[in-house]
C-alpha atoms as a PDB file:
ATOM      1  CA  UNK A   1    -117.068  79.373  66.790  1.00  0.00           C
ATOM      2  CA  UNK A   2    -117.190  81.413  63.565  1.00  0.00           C
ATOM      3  CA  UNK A   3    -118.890  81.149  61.076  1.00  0.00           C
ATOM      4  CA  UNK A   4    -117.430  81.923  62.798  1.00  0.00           C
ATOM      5  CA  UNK A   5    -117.163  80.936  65.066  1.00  0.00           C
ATOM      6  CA  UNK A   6    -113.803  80.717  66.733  1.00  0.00           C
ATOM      7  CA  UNK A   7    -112.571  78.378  69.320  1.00  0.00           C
ATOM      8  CA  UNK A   8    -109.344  77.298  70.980  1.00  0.00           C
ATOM      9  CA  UNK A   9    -106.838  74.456  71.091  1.00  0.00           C
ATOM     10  CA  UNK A  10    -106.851  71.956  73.837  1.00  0.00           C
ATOM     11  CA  UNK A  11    -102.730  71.501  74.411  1.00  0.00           C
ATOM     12  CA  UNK A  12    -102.827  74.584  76.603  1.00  0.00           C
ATOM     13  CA  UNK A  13    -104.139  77.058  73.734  1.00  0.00           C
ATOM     14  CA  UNK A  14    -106.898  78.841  75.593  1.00  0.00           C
ATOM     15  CA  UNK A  15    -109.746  81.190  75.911  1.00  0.00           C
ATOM     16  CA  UNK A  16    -108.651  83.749  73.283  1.00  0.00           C
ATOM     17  CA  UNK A  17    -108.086  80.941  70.475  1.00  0.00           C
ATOM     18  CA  UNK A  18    -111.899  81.227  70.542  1.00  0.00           C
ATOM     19  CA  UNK A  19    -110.948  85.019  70.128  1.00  0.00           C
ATOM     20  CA  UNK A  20    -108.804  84.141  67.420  1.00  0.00           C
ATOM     21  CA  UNK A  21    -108.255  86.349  64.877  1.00  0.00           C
ATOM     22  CA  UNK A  22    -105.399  86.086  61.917  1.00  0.00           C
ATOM     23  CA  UNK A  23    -102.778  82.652  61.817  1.00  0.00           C
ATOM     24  CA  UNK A  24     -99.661  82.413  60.176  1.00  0.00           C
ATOM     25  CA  UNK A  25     -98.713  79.642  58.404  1.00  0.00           C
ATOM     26  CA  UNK A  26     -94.914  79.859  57.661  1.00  0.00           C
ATOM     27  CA  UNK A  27     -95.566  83.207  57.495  1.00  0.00           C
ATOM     28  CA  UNK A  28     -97.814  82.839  54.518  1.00  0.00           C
ATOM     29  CA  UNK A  29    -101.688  81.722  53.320  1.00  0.00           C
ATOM     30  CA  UNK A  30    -101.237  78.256  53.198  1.00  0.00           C
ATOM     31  CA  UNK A  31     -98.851  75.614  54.169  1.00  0.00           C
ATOM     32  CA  UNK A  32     -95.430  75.401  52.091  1.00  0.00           C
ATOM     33  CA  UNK A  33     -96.656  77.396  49.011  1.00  0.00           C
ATOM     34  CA  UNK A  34     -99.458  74.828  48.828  1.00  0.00           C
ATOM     35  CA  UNK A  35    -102.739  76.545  47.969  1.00  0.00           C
ATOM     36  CA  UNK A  36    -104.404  77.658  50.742  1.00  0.00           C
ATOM     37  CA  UNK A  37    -107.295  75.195  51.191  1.00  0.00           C
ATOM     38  CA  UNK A  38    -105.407  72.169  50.577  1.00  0.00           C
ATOM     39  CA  UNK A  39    -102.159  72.829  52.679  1.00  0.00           C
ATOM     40  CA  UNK A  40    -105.038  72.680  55.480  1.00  0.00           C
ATOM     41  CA  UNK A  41    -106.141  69.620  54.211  1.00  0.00           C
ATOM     42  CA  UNK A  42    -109.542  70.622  53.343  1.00  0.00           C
ATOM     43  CA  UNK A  43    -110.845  71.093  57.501  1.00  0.00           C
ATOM     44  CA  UNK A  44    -114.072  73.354  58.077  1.00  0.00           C
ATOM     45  CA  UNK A  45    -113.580  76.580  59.717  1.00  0.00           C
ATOM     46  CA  UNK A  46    -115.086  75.111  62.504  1.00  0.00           C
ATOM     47  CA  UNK A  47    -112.519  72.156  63.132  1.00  0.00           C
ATOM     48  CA  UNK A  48    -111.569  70.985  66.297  1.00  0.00           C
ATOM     49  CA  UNK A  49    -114.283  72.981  68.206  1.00  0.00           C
ATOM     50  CA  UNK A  50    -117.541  70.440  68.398  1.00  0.00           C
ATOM     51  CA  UNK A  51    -115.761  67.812  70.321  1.00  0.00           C
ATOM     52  CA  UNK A  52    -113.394  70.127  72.902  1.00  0.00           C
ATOM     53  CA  UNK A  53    -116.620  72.413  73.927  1.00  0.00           C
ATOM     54  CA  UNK A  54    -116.464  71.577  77.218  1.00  0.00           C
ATOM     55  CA  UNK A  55    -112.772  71.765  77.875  1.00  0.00           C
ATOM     56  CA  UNK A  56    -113.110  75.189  75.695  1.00  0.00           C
ATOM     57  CA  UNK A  57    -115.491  76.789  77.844  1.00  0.00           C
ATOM     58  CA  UNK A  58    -113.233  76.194  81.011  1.00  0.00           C
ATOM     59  CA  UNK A  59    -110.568  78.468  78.650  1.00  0.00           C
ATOM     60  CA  UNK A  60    -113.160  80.966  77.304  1.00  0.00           C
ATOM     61  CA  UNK A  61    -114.612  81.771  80.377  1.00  0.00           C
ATOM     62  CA  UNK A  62    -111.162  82.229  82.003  1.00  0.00           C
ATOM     63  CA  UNK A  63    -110.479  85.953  80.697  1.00  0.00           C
ATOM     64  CA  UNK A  64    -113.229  88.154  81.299  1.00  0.00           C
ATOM     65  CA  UNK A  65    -115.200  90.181  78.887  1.00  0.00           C
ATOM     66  CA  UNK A  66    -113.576  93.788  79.900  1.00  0.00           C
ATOM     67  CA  UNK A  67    -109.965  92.413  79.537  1.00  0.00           C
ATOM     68  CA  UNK A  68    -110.549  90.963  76.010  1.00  0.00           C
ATOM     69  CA  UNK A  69    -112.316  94.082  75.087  1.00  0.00           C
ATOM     70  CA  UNK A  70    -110.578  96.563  76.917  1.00  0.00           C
ATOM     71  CA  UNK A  71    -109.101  98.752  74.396  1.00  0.00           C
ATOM     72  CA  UNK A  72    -111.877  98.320  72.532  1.00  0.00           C
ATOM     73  CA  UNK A  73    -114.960  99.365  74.823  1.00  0.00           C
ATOM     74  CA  UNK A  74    -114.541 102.982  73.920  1.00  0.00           C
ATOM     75  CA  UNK A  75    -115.604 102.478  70.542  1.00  0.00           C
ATOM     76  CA  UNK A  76    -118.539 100.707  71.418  1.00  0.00           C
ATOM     77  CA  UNK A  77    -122.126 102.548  71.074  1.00  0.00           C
ATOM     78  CA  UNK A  78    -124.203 103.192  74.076  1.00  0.00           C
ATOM     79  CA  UNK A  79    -126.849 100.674  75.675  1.00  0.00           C
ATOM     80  CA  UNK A  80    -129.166  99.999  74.785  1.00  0.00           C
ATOM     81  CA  UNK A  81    -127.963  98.916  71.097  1.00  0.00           C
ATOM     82  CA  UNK A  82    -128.914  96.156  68.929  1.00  0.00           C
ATOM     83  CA  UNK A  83    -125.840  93.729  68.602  1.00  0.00           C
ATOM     84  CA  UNK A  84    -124.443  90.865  66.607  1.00  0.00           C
ATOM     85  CA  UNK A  85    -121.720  88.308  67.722  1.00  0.00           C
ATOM     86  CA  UNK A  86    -120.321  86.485  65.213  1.00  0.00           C
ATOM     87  CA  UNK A  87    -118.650  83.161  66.530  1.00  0.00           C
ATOM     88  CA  UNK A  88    -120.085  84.003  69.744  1.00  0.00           C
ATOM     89  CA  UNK A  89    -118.564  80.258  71.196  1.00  0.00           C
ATOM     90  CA  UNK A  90    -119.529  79.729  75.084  1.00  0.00           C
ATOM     91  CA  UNK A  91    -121.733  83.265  75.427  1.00  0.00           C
ATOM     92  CA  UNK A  92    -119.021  85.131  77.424  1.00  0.00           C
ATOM     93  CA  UNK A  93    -118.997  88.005  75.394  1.00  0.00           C
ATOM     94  CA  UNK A  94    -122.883  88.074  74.192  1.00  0.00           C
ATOM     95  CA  UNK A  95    -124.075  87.803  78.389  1.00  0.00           C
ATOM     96  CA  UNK A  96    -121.946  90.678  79.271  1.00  0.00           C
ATOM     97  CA  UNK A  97    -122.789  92.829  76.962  1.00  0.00           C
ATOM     98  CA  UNK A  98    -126.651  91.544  77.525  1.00  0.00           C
ATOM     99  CA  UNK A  99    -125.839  92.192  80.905  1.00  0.00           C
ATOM    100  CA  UNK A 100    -124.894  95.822  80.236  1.00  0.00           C
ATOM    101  CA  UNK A 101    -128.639  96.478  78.474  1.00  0.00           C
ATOM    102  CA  UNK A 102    -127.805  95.434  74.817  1.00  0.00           C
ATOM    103  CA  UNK A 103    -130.279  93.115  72.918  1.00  0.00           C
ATOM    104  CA  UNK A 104    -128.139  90.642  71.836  1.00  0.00           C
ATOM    105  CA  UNK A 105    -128.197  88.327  68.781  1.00  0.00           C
ATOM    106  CA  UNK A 106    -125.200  85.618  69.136  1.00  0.00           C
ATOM    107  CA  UNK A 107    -124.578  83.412  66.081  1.00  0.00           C
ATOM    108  CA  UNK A 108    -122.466  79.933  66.620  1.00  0.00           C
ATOM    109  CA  UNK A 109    -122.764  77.637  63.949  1.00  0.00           C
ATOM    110  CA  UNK A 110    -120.762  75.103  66.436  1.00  0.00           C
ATOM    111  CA  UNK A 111    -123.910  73.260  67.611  1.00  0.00           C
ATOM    112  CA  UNK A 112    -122.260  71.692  70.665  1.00  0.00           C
ATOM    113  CA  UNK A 113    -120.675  75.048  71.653  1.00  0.00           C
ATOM    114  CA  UNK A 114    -124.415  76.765  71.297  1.00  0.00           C
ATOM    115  CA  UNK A 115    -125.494  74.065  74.341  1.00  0.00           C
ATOM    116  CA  UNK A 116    -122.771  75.001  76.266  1.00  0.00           C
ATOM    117  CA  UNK A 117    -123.513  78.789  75.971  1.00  0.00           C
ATOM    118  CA  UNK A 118    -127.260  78.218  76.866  1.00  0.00           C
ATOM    119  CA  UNK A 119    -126.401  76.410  80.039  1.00  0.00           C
ATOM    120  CA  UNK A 120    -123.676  78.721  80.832  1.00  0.00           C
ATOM    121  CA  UNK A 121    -125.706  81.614  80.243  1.00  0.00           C
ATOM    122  CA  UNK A 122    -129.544  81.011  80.825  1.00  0.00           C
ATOM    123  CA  UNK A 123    -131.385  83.819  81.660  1.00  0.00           C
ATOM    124  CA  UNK A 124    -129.091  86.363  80.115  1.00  0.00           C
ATOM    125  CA  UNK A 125    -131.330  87.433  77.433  1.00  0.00           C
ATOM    126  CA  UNK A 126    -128.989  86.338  74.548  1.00  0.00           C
ATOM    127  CA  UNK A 127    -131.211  85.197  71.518  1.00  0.00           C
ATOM    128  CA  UNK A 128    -129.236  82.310  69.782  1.00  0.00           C
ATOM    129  CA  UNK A 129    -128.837  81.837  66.015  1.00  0.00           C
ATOM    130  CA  UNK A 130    -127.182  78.841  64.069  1.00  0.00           C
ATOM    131  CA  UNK A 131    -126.098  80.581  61.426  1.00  0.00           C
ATOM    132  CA  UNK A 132    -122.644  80.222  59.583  1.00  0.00           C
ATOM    133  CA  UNK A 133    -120.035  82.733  57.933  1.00  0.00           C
ATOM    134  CA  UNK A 134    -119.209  83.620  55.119  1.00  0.00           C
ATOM    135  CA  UNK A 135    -122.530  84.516  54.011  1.00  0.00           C
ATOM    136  CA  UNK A 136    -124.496  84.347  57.469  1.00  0.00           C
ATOM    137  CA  UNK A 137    -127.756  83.245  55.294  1.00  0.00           C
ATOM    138  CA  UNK A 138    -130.440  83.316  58.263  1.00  0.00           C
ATOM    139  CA  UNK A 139    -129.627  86.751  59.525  1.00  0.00           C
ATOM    140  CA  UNK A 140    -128.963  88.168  55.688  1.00  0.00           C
ATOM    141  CA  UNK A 141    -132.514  86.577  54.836  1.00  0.00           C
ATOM    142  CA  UNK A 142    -134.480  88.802  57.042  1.00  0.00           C
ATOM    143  CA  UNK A 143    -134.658  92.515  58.300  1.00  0.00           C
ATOM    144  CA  UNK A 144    -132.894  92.565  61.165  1.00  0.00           C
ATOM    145  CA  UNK A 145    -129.766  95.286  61.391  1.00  0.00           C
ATOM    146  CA  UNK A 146    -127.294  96.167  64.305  1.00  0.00           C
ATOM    147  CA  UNK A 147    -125.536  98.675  65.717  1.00  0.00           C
ATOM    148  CA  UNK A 148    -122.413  96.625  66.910  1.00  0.00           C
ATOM    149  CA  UNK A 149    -121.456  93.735  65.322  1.00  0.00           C
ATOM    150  CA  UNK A 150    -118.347  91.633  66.991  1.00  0.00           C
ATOM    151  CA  UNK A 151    -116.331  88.910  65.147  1.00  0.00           C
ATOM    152  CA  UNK A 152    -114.008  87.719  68.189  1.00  0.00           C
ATOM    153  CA  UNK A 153    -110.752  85.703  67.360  1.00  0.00           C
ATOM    154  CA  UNK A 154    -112.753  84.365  64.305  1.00  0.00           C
ATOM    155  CA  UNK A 155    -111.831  85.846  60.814  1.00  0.00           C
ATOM    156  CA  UNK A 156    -109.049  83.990  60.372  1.00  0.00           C
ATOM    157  CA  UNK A 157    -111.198  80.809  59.972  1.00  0.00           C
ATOM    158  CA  UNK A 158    -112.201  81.878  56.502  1.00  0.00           C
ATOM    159  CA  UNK A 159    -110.407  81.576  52.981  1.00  0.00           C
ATOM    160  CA  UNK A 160    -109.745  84.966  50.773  1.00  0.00           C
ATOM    161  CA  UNK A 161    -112.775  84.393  48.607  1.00  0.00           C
ATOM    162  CA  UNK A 162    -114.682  83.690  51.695  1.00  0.00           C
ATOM    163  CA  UNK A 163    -113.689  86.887  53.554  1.00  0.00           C
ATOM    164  CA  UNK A 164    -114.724  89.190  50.890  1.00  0.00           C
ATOM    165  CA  UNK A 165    -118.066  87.655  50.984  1.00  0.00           C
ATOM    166  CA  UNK A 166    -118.165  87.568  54.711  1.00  0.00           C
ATOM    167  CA  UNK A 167    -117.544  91.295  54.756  1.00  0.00           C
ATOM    168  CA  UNK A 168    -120.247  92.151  52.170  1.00  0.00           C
ATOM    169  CA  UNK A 169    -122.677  90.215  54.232  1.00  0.00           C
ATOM    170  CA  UNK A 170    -121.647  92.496  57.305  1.00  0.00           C
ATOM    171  CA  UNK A 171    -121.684  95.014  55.689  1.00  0.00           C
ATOM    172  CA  UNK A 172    -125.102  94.514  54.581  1.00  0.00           C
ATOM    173  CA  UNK A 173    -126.362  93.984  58.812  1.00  0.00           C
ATOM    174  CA  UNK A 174    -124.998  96.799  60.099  1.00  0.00           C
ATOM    175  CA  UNK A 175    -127.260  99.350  60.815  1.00  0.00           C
ATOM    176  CA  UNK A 176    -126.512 103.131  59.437  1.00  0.00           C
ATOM    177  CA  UNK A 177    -124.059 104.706  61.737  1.00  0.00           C
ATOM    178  CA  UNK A 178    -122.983 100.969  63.167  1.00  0.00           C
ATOM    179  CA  UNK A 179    -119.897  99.732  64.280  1.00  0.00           C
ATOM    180  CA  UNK A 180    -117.710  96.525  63.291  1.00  0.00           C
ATOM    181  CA  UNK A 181    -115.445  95.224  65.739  1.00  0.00           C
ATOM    182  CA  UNK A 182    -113.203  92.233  64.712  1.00  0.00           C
ATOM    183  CA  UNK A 183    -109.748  90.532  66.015  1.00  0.00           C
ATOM    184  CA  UNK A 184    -107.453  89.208  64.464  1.00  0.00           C
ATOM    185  CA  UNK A 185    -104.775  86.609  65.780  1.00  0.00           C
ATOM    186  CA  UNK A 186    -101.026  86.061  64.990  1.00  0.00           C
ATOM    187  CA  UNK A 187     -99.076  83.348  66.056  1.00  0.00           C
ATOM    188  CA  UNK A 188     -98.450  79.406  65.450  1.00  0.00           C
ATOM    189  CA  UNK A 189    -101.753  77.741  64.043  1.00  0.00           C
ATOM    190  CA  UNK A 190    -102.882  75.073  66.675  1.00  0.00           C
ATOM    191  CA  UNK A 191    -103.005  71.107  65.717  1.00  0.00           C
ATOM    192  CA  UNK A 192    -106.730  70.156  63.906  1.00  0.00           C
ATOM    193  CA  UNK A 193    -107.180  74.082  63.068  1.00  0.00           C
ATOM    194  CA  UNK A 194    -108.491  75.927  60.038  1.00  0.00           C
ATOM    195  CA  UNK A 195    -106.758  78.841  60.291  1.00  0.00           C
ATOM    196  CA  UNK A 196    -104.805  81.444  57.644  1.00  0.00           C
ATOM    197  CA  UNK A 197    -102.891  84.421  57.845  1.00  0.00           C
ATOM    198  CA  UNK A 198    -104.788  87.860  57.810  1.00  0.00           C
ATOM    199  CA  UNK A 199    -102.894  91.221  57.610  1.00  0.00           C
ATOM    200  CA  UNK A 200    -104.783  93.737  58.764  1.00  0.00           C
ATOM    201  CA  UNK A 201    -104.356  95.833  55.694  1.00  0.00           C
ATOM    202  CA  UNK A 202    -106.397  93.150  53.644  1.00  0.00           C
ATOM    203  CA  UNK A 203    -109.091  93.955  56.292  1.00  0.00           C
ATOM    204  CA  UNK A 204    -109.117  97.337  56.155  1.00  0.00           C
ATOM    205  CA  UNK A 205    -108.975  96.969  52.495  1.00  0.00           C
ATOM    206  CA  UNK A 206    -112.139  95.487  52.218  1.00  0.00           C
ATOM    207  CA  UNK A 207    -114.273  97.156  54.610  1.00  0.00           C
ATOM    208  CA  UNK A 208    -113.464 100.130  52.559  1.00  0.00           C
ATOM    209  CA  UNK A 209    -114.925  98.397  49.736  1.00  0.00           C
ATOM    210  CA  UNK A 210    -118.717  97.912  51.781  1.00  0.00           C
ATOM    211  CA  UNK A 211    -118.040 101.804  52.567  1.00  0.00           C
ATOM    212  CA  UNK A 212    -116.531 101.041  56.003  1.00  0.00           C
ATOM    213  CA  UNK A 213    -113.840 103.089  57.332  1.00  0.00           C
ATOM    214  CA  UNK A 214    -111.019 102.139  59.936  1.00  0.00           C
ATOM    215  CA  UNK A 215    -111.488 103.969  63.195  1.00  0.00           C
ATOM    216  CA  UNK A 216    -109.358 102.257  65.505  1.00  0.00           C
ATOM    217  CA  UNK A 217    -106.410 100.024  65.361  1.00  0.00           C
ATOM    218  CA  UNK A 218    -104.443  98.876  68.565  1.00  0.00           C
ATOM    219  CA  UNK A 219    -102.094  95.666  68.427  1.00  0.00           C
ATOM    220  CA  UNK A 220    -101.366  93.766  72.063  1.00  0.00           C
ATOM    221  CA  UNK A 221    -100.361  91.289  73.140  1.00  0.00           C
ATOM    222  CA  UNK A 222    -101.357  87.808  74.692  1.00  0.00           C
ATOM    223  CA  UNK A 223    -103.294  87.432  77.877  1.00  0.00           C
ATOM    224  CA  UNK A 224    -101.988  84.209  78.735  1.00  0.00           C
ATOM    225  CA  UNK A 225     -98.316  84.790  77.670  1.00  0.00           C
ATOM    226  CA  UNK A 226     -97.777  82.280  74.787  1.00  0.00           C
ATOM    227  CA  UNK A 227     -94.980  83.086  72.796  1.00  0.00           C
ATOM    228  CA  UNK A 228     -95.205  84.338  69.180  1.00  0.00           C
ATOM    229  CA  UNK A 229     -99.342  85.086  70.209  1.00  0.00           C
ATOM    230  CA  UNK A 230    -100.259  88.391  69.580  1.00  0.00           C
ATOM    231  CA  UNK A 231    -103.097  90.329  68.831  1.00  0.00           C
ATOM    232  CA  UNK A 232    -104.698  93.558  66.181  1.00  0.00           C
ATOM    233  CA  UNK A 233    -107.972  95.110  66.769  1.00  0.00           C
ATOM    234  CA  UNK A 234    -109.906  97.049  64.423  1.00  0.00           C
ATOM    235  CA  UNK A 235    -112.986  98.820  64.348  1.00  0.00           C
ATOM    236  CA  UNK A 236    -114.954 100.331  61.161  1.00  0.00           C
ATOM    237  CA  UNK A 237    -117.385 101.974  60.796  1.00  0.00           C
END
């Protein structure tokens, strides 16, 4: 996923990799001091996803919707409202909240992910979009603006100059009074990943800059118990 799209590793890293969020790299952006894009040897935020989507949506669809989101549901508007996920991968999240009267827009720019989804999913209402962060250019080209918008384990698939833009162009869908609801992972970076480390205070940092302020923050950690996995969620609006 991202463009999100997130997705997962397929030694054992599961579901929530698709939920991925922030990566540490030696405990810094990059890999040995090298800058950040070439100690990742110059791999697409989507790496590793296109050819695993199968095995991946065994591990997505593992951990229901309400567990990932739980301590985030609360902060989620009312149905029916007009949502966006961002790196929606296999459709879990986008058919449940479809499911609970939402219109649902779900972007994957992972093409072989999107087919999964569709057959996963059909007939849950989900309208899907291949569209790509960090500047979403299909969805920022027409009128369209939501009340939720979800980035799932995805933001740390994108470079510092890349998440500044990616936030602007959020910023820019949400509808007045919306909410933004991202994750961010911490923990070892899996093999054939693009992945860097996020503190949360960067994102909170430049939300504030698209006029966004924090509203939640909880920190958990891993559904499947892998060690040095844990997990910050945020919510702006």
């Amino acid at each position: 996923m991202i463009g999100v799209t997130g997705a997962a590793d397929t030694n054992g890293v599961d579901e929530l990799d698709e939920l991925n969020g922030v990566e540490h790299v030696n405990g810094m952006d990059g890999v040995d001091g090298v800058d950040e894009a070439e100690g990742l040897n110059g791999l697409s935020s989507t790496a590793g996803y296109a050819e695993a989507a199968e095995e991946l949506a065994v591990q997505y669809e593992s951990v229901t919707f309400a567990e990932v989101h739980a301590d985030l549901l609360h902060s989620y508007p009312p149905p029916p409202a007009a949502v966006l996920d961002v790196g929606a991968g296999t459709g879990r999240d986008a058919a449940a909240l479809a499911a609970l009267g939402h219109p649902v827009v779900a972007v994957e720019p992972t093409a072989e992910l999107r087919s999964v989804a569709e057959r996963l999913h059909a007939g849950s209402g989900v309208r899907w979009v291949a569209d790509e962060l960090p500047e979403l250019p299909q969805l920022s080209a027409g009128t369209e603006r939501f009340d939720l918008v979800l980035l799932t384990a995805v933001w740390m698939h994108l470079a510092p100059a890349e998440r500044a833009l990616a936030m602007a162009a959020l910023g820019r869908l949400l509808a007045p009074g919306g909410r933004l609801a991202l994750t961010l992972r911490h923990g070892p970076v899996p093999p054939g990943r693009r992945m860097f480390d996020v503190p949360p205070e960067e994102t909170v940092a430049l939300a504030a800059a698209q006029g966004l302020r924090l509203l939640h923050r909880a920190e958990r950690g891993d559904l499947h118990g892998r060690s040095g996995v844990c997990w910050t969620s945020l919510v702006f609006g």
